[in-house]
N, C-alpha and C. Protein backbone atom coordinates (compact mmCIF):
# COMPACT_ATOMS: atom_id res chain seq x y z
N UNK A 1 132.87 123.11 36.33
CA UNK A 1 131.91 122.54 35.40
C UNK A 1 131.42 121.19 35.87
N UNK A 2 132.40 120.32 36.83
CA UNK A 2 131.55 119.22 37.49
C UNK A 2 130.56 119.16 37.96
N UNK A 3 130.33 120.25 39.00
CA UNK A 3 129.12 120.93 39.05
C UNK A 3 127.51 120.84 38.37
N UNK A 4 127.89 121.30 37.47
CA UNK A 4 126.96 122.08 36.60
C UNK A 4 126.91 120.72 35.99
N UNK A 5 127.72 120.02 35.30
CA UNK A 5 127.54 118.49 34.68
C UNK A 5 126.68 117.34 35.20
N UNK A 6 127.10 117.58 36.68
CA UNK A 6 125.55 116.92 37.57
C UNK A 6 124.07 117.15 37.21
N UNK A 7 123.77 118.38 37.12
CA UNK A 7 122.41 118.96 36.73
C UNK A 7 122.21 119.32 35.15
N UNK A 8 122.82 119.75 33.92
CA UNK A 8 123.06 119.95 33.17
C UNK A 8 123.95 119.58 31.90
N UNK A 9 123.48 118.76 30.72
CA UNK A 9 124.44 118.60 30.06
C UNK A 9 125.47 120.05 29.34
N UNK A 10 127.06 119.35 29.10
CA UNK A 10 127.82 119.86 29.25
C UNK A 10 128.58 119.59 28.32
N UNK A 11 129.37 120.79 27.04
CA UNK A 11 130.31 120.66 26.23
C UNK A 11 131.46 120.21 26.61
N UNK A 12 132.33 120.30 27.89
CA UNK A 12 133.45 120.06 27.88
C UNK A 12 134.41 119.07 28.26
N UNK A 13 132.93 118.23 28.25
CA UNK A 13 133.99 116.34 28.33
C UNK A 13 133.90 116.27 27.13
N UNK A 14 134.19 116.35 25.87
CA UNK A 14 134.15 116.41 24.23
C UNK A 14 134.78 117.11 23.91
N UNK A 15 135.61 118.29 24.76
CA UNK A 15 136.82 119.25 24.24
C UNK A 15 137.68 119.13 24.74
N UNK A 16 139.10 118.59 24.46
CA UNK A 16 140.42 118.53 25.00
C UNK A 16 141.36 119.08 24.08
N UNK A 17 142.35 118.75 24.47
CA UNK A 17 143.71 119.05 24.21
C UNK A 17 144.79 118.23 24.47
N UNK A 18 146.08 118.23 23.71
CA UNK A 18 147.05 117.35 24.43
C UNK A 18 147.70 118.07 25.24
N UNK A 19 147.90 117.02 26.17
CA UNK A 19 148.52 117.32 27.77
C UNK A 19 149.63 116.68 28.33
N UNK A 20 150.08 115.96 27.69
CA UNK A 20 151.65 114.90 27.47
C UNK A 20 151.22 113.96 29.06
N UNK A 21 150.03 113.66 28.65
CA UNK A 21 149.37 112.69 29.63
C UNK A 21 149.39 113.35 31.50
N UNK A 22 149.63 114.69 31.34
CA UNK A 22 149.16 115.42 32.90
C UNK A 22 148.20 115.10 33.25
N UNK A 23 147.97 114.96 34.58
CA UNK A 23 146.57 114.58 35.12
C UNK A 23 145.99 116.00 35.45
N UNK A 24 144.52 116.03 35.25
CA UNK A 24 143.91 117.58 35.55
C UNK A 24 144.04 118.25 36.72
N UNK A 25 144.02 119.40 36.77
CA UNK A 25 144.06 120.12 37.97
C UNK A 25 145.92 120.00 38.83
N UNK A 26 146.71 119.98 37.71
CA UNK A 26 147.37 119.82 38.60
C UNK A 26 148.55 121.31 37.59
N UNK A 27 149.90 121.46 38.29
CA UNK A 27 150.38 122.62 37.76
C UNK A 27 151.19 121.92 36.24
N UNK A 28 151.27 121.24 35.66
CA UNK A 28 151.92 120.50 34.54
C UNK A 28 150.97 120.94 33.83
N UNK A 29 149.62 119.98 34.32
CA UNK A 29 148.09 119.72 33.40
C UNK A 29 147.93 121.60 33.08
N UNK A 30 148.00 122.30 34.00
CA UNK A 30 148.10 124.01 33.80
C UNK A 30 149.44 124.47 32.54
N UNK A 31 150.02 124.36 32.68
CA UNK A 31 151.20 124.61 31.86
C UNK A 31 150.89 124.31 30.13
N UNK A 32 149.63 123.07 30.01
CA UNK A 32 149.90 122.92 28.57
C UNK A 32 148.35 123.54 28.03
N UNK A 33 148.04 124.25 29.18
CA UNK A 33 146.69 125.27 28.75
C UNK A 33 147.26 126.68 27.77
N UNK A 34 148.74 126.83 27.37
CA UNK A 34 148.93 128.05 27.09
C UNK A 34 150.07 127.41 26.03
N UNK A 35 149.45 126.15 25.23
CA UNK A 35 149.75 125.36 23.79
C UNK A 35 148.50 126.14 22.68
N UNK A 36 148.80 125.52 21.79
CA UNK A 36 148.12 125.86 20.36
C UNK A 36 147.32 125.26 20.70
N UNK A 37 147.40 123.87 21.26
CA UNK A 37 145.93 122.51 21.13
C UNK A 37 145.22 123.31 22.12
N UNK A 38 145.40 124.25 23.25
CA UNK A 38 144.32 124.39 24.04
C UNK A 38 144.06 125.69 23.23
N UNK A 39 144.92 126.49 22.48
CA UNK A 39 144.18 127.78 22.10
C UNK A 39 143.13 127.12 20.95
N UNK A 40 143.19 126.04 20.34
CA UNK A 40 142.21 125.50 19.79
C UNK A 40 140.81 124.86 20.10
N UNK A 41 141.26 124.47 21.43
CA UNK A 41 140.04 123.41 21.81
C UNK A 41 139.16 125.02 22.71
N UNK A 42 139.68 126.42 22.71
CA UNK A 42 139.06 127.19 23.21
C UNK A 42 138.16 127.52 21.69
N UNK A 43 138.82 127.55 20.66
CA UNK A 43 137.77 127.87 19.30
C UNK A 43 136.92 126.93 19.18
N UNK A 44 137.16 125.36 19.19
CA UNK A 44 136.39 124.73 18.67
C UNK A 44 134.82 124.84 19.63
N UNK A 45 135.12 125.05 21.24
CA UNK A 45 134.21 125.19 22.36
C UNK A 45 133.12 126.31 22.20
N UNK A 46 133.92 127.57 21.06
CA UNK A 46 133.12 128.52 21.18
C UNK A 46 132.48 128.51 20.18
N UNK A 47 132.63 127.31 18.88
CA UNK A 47 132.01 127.34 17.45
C UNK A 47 130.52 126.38 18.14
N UNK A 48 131.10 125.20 18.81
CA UNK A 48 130.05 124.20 19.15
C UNK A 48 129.17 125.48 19.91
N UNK A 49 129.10 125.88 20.83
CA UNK A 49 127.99 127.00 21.79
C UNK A 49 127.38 127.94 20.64
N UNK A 50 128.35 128.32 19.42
CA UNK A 50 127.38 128.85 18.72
C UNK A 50 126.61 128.31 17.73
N UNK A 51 126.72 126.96 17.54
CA UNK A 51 125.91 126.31 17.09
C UNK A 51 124.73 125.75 18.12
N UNK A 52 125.32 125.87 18.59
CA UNK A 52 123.86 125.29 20.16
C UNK A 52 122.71 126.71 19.86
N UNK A 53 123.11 127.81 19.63
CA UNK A 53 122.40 129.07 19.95
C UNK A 53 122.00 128.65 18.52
N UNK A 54 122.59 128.65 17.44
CA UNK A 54 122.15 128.64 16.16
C UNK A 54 120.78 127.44 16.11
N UNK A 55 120.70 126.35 16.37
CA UNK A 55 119.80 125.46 16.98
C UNK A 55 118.75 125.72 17.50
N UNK A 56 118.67 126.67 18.60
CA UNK A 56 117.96 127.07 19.52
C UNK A 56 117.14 127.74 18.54
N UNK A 57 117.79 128.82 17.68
CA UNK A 57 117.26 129.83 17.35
C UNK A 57 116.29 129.36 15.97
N UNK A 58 116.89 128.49 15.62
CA UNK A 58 116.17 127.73 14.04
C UNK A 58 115.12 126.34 14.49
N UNK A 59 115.05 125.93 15.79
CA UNK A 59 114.55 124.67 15.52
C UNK A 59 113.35 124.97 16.58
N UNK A 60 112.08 125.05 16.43
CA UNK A 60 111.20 125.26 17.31
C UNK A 60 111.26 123.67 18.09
N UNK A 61 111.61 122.83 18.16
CA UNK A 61 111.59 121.49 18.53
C UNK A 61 112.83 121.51 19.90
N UNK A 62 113.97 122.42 19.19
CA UNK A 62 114.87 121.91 20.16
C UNK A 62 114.46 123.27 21.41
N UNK A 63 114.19 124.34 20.71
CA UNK A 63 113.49 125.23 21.44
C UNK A 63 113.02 124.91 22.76
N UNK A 64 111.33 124.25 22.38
CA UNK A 64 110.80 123.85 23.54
C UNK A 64 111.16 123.10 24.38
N UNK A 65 112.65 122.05 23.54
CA UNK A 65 112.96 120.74 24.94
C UNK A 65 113.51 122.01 25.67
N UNK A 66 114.31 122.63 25.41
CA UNK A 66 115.29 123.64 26.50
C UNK A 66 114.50 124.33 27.32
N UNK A 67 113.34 125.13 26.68
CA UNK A 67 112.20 125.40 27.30
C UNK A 67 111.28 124.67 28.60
N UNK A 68 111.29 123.64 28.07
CA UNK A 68 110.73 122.81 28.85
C UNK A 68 111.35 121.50 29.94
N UNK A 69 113.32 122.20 29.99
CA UNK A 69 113.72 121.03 30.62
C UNK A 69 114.11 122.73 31.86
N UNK A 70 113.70 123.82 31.57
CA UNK A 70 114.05 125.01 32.61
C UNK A 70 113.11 124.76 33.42
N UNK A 71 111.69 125.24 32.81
CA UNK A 71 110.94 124.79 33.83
C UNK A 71 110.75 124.01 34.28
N UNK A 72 110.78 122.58 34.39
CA UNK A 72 111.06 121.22 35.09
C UNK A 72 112.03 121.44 36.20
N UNK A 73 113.09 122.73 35.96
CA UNK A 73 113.86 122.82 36.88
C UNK A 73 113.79 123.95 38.35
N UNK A 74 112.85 124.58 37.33
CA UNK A 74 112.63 125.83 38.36
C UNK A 74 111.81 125.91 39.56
N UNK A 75 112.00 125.86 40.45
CA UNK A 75 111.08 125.69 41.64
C UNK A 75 110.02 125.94 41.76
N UNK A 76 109.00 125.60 42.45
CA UNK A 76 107.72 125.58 42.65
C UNK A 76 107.39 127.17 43.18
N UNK A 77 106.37 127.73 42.76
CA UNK A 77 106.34 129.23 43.77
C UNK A 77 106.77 129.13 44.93
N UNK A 78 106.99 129.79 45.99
CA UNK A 78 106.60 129.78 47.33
C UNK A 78 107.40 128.44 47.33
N UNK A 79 108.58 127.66 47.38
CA UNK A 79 108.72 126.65 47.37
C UNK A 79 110.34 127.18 48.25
């Protein structure tokens, strides 16, 4: 998702969990992915995305920014 966070805003610096202070990516920081707090912060991730769609789908405003921040992104023909 670092990735994608470069080019795209992104839900999942706003969703955590406790991790008894593990640093990410490491096999500890893995171990407390299969707690309640992460089986939670997987619900709360999938309520926020469906409110993003719910948004999308009700707000002709937020519509067109999304609309209009794709094509800004999409390459030129022949490009």
């Amino acid at each position: 998702m670092g990735n994608v966070s470069r080019r795209l805003p992104t839900l999942h610096p706003t969703i955590g969990y406790p991790t008894g202070g593990a640093v990410q990516h490491t096999p500890e920081f893995a171990a407390h992915g299969k707690s309640p707090g992460a089986d939670r912060a997987v619900i709360d991730g999938a309520i926020a995305l469906g409110l993003v769609a719910v948004d999308l789908a009700t707000s002709e405003s937020q519509r067109r920014r999304l609309l209009d921040g794709v094509a800004a992104r999409r390459p030129a023909p022949g490009a």
